[in-house]
Protein backbone atom coordinates (compact mmCIF):
# COMPACT_ATOMS: atom_id res chain seq x y z
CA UNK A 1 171.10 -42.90 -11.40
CA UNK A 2 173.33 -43.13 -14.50
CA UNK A 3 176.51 -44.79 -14.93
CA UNK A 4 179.38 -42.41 -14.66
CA UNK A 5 181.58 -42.77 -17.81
CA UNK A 6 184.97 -44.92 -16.84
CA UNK A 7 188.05 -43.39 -15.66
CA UNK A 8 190.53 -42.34 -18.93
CA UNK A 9 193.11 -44.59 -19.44
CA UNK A 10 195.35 -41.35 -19.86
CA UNK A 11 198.04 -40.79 -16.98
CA UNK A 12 196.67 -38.10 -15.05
CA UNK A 13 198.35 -35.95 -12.08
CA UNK A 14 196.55 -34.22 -9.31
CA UNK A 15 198.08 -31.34 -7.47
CA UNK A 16 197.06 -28.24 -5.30
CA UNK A 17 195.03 -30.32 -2.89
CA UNK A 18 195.49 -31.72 0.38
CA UNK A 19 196.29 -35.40 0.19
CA UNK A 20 195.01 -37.94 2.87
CA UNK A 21 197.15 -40.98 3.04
CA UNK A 22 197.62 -43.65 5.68
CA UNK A 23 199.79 -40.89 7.23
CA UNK A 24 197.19 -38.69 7.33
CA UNK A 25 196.90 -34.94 5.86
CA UNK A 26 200.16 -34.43 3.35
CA UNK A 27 200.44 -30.92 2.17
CA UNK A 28 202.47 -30.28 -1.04
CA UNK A 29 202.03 -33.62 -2.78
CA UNK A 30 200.30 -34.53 -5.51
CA UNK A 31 198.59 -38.18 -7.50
CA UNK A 32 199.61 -39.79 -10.71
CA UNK A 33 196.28 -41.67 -11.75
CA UNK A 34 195.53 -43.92 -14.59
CA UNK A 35 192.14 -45.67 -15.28
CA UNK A 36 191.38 -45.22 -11.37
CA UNK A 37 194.89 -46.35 -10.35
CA UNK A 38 196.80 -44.73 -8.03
CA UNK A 39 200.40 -44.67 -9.84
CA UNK A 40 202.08 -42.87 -7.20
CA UNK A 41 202.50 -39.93 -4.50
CA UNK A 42 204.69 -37.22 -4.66
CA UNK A 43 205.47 -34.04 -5.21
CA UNK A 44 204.22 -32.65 -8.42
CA UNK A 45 207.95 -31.94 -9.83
CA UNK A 46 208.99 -35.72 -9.22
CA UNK A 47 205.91 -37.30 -10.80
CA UNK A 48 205.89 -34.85 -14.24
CA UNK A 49 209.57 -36.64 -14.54
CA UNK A 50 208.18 -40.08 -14.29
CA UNK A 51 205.10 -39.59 -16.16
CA UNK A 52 205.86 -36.47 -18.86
CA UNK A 53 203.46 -36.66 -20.92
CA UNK A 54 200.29 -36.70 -17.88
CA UNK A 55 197.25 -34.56 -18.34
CA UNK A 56 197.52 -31.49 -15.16
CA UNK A 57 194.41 -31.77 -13.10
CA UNK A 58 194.79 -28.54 -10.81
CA UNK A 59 192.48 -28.63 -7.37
CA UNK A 60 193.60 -25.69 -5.44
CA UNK A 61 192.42 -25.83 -1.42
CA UNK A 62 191.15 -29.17 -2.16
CA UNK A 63 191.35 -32.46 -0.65
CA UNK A 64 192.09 -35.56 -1.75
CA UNK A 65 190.77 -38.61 0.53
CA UNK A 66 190.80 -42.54 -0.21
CA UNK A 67 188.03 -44.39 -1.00
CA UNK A 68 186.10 -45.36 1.76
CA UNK A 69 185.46 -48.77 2.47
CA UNK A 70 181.82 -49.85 4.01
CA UNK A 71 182.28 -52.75 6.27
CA UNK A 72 178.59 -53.76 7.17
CA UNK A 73 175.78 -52.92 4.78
CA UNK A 74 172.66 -54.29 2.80
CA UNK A 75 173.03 -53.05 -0.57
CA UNK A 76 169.50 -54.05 -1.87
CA UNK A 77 167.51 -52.85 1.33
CA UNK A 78 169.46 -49.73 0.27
CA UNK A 79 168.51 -49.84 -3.21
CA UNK A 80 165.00 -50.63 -2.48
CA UNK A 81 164.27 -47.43 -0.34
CA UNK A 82 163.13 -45.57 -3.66
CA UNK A 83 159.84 -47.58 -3.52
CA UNK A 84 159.38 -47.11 0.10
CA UNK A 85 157.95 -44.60 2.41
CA UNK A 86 160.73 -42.77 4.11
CA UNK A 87 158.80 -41.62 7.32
CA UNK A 88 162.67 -40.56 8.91
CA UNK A 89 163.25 -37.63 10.83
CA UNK A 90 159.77 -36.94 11.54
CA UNK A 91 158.62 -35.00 14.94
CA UNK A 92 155.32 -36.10 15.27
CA UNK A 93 153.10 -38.88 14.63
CA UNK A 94 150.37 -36.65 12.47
CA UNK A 95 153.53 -35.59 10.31
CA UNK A 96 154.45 -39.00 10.03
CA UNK A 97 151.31 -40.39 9.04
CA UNK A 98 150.19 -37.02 6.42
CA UNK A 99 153.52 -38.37 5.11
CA UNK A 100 152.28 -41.84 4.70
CA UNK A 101 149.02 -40.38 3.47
CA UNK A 102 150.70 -38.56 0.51
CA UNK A 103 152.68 -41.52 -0.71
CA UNK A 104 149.69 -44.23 -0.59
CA UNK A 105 147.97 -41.59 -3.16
CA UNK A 106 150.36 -41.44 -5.40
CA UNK A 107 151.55 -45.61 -4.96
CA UNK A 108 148.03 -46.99 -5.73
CA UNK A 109 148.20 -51.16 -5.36
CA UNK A 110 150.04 -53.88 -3.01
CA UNK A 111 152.08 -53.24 -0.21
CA UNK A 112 153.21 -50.00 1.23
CA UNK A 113 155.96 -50.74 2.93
CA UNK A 114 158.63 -48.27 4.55
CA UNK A 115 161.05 -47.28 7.31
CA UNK A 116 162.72 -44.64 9.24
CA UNK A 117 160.01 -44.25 11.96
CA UNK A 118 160.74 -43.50 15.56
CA UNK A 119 158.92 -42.71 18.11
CA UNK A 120 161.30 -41.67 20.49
CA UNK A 121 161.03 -37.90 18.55
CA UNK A 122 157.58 -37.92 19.05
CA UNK A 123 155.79 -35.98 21.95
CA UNK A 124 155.05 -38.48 24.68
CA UNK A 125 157.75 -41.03 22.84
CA UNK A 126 154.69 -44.01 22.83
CA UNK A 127 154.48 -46.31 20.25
CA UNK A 128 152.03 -46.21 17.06
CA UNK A 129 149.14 -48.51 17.07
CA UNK A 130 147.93 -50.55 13.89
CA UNK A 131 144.54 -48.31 14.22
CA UNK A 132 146.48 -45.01 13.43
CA UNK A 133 147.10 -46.51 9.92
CA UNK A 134 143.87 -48.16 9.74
CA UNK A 135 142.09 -44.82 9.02
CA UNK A 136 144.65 -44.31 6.21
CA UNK A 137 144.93 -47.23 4.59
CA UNK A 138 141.94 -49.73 4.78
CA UNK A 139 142.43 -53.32 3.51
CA UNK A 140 145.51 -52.30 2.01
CA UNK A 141 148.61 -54.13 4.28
CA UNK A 142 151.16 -51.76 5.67
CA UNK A 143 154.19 -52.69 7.12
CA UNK A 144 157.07 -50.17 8.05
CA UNK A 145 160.07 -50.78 9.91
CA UNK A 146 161.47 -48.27 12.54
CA UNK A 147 164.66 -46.56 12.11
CA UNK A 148 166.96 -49.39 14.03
CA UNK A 149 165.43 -51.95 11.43
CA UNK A 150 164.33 -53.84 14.93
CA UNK A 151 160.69 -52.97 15.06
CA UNK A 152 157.64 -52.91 12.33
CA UNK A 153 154.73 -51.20 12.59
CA UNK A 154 151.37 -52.79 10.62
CA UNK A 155 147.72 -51.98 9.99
CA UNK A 156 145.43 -54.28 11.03
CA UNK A 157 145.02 -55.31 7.23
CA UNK A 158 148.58 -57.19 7.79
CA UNK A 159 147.76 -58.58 11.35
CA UNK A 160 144.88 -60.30 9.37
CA UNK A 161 146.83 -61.47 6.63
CA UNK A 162 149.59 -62.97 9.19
CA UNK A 163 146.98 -64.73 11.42
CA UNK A 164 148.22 -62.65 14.32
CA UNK A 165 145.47 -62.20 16.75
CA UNK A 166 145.06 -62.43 21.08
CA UNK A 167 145.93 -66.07 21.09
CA UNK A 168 149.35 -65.75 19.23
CA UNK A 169 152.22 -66.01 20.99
CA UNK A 170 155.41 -64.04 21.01
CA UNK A 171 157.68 -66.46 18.98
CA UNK A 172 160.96 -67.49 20.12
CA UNK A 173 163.73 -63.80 20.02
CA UNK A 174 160.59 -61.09 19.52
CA UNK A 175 157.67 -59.96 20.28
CA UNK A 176 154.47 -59.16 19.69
CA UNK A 177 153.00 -55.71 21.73
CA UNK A 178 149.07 -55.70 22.53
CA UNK A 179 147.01 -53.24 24.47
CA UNK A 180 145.21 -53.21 27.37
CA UNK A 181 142.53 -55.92 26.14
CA UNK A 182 145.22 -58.19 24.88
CA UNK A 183 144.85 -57.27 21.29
CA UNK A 184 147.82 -56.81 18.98
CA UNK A 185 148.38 -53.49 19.25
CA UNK A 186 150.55 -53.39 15.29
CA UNK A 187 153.71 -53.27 16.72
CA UNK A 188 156.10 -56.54 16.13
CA UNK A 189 159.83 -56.75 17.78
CA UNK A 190 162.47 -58.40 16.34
CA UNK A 191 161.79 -62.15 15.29
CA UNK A 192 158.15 -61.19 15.35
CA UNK A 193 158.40 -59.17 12.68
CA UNK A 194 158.80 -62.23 10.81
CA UNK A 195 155.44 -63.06 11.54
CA UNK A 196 154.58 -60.44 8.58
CA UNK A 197 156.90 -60.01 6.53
CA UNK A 198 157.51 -63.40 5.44
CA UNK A 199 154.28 -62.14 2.80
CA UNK A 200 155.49 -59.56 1.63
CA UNK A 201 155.97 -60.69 -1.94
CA UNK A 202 159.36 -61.45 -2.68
CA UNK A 203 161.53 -59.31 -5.44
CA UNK A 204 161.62 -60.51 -8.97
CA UNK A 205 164.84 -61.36 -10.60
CA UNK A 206 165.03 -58.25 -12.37
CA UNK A 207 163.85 -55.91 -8.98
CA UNK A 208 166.98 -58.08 -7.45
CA UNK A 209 169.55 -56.47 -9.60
CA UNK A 210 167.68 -53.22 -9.66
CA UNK A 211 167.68 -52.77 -6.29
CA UNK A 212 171.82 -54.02 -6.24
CA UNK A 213 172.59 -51.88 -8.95
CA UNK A 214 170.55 -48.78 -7.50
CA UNK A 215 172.30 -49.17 -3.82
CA UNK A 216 175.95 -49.48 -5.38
CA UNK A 217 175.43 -46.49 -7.12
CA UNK A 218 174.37 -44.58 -3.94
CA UNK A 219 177.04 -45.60 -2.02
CA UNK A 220 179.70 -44.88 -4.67
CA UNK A 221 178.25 -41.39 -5.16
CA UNK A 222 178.78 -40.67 -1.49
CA UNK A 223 182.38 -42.07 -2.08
CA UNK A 224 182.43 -45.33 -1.52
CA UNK A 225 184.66 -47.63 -3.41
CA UNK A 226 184.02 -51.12 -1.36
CA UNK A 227 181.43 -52.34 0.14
CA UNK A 228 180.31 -55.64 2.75
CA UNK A 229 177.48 -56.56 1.78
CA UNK A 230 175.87 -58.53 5.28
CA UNK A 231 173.13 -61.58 4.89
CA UNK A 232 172.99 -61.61 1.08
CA UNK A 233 170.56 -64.81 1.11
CA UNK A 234 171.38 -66.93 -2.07
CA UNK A 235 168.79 -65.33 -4.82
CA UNK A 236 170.58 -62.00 -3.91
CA UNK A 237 174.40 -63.48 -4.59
CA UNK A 238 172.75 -65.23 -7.57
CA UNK A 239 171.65 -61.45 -8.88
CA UNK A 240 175.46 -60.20 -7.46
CA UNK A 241 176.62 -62.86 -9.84
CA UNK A 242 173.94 -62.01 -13.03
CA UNK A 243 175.38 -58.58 -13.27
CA UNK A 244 178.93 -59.41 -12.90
CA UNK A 245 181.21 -59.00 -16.01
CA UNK A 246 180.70 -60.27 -18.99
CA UNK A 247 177.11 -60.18 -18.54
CA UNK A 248 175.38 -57.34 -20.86
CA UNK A 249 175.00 -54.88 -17.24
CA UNK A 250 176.39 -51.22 -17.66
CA UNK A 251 179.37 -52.48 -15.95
CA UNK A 252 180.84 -55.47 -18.10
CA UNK A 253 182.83 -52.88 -20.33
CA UNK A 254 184.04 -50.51 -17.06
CA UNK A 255 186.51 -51.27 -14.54
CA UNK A 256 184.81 -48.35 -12.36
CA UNK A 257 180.83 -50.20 -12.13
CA UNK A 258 180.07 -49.59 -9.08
CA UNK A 259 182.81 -50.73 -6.68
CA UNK A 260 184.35 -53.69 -5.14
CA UNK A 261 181.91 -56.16 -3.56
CA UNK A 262 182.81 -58.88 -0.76
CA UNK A 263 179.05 -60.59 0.31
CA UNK A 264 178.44 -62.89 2.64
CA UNK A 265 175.29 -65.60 2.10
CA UNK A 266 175.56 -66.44 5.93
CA UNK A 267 175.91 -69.84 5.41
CA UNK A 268 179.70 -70.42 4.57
CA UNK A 269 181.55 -66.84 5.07
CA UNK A 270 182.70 -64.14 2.80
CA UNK A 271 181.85 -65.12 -0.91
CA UNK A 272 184.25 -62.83 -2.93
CA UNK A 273 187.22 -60.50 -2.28
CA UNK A 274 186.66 -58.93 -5.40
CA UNK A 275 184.61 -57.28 -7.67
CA UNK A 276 181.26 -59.34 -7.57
CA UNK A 277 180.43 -62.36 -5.11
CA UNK A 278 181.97 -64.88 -7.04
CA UNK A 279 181.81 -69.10 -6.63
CA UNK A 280 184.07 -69.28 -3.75
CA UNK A 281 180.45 -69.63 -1.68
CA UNK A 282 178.78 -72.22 -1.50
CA UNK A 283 175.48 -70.79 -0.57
């Protein structure tokens, strides 16, 4: 997604919509902007007196809302869902795995990871086993994580690779489902999820700030305008920090890229207030 050009640096004044203001709903009153400012709220008559020579922007039956704020999020997982399956909203497990079927064509190499599974919409509402993806995939190692992020579901390709077999044992906070013969069955819970995806090969610099840059831009075109960003470890803040002004990003000549950032590295609390994480954190 491109970057939208910045805001003008003209006054502007926007009337003929319904504003939404701490207040609520305010019928009748219009916004004096300038380079993504709010100058004030009025009515349209009292604002063309303080700011005469403002460019009209006219938005009959519209509305007007602030930005809104996202208070718990993870920006790159967000960003990153472009290379992933996205097996969400699917009724069945034969649509779900024709779904992963049609993306490992077309993704040939590595990983296929992905998320948005549940089995809960599925008739019967049992969980997948690691020998429905099997079939699909082969040796290739598959590891997708179900839609509350607190389950993953693996081919026995990625069992192998982990060293999970009968003998393991559910670590400490998760664990690890088998079958009726005491054999993982591909389903991991919570901190045994770990157990697999601590090989997933870790993001390069550059797929860092992709993956940061593509999230911020998803979230601001669904209206965001700040965002906490929730366990950034400390390659991600370093990324945060790479593409923070006046680095040559998109953003280090625009007041608008993408939004304002607080992020927290999870060892010493929030790292910024504003725009980027910045070297209040120690992480």
């Amino acid at each position: 997604m491109p970057l939208p050009p910045p805001p003008p640096a003209v006054v502007q004044i926007l009337s003929g919509a319904t504003v939404w203001t701490a207040q609520g709903p305010q019928a009748g009153q219009a916004i004096a902007i300038r380079s993504g400012k709010i100058l004030g709220v009025g009515t349209l008559e009292s604002l063309a007196r303080s700011h005469p020579k403002a460019t009209r922007v006219e938005l009959p039956g519209g509305t007007l809302l602030p930005g809104f704020i996202e208070g718990h999020a993870h920006v790159g997982g967000l960003g990153a869902m472009a290379s992933k399956i996205d097996v969400g909203g699917l009724q069945s497990l034969p649509a779900t795995l024709a779904r992963i079927r049609e993306w490992a064509a077309g993704h040939a190499g590595g990983w296929l990871l992905g998320r948005g599974w549940d089995q809960n919409r599925w008739p019967g509402k049992a969980f997948p086993r690691a020998q429905d993806l099997d079939a699909l995939t082969g040796t290739r190692p598959v590891c997708l994580q179900r839609v509350d992020g607190h389950a993953v579901w693996v081919n026995t390709a990625a069992l192998t690779l982990a060293g999970i077999g009968p003998q393991t044992p559910d670590p400490e906070g998760g664990r690890i489902l088998k079958d009726a013969d005491g054999r993982p069955s591909g389903i991991l819970l919570d901190a045994a999820m770990d157990l697999v995806t601590k090989h997933i090969p870790a993001p390069t610099e550059a797929e860092l700030e992709a993956r940061l840059r593509a999230g911020l831009l998803a979230l601001r075109a669904d209206g965001f305008t700040a965002v906490a960003d929730m366990g950034v470890d400390g390659r991600e803040l370093a990324a945060y920090r790479r593409l923070a002004p006046p680095t040559p990003c998109p953003s280090a000549s625009s007041p608008t890229w993408p939004m304002t950032t607080t992020s927290c590295c999870g060892s010493c609390g929030p790292a910024s207030a504003s725009p980027w994480a910045s070297s209040r954190c120690r992480g």
